[in-house]
Protein backbone atom coordinates (compact mmCIF):
# COMPACT_ATOMS: atom_id res chain seq x y z
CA UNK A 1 48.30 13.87 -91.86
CA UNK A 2 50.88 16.64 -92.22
CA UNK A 3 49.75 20.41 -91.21
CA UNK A 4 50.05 21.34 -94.97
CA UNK A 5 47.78 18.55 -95.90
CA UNK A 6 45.54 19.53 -93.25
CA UNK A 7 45.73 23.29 -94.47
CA UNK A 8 45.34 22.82 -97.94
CA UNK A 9 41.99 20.30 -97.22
CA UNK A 10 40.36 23.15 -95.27
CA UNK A 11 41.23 25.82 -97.85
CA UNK A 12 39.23 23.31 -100.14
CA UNK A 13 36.62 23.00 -97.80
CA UNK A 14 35.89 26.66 -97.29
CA UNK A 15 35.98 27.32 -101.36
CA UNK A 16 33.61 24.43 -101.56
CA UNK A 17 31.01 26.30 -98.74
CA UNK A 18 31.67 29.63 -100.68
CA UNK A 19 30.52 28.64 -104.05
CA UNK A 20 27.72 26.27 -102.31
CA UNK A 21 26.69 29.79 -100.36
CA UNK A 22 27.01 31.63 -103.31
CA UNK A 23 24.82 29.46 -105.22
CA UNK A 24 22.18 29.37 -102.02
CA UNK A 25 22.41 33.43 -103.02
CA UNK A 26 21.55 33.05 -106.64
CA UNK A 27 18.29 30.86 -105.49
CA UNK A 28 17.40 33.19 -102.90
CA UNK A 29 17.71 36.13 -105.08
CA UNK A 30 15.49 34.84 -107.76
CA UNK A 31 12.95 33.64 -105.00
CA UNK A 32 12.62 36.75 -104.44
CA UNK A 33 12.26 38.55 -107.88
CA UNK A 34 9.37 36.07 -108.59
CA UNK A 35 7.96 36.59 -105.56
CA UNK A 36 7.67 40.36 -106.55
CA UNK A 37 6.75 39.81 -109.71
CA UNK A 38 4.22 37.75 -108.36
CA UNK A 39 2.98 40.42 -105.86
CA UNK A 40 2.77 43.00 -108.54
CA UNK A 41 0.30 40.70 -110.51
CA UNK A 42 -1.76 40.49 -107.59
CA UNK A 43 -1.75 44.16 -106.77
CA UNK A 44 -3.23 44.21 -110.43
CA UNK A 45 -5.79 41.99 -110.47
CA UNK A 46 -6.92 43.57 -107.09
CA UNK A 47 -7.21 47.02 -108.82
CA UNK A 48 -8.55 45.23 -112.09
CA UNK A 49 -11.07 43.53 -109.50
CA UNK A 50 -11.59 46.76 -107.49
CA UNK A 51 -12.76 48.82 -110.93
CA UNK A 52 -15.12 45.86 -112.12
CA UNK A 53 -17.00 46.09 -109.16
CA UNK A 54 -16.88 49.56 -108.47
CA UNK A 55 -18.49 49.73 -112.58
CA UNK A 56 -21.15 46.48 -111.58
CA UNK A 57 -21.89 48.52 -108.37
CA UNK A 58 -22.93 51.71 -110.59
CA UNK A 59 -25.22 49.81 -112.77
């Protein structure tokens, strides 16, 4: 194998791990927007929860 074929397979290689990192990235990223979201409907329902009781408590 000639060093140019040799060069031009690892330039492939490394654009191939970029775009597979890059779409590792995009999953990770959205992971963690729905975990957020998810954590801010939580925090909700715990308030929601909190108040219901608080108002059942005062009856």
């Amino acid at each position: 194998m000639s060093l140019r074929t040799t060069v031009l397979s690892q330039m492939l290689e490394i654009r191939e791990l970029q775009a597979a990192d890059l779409r590792r990235q995009t999953v990770i990223s959205e992971l963690l927007r729905i975990d957020h979201r998810r954590s801010t409907e939580i925090t909700e329902l715990r308030t929601a929860l909190q108040g219901q009781v608080t108002a059942l408590q005062g009856q």
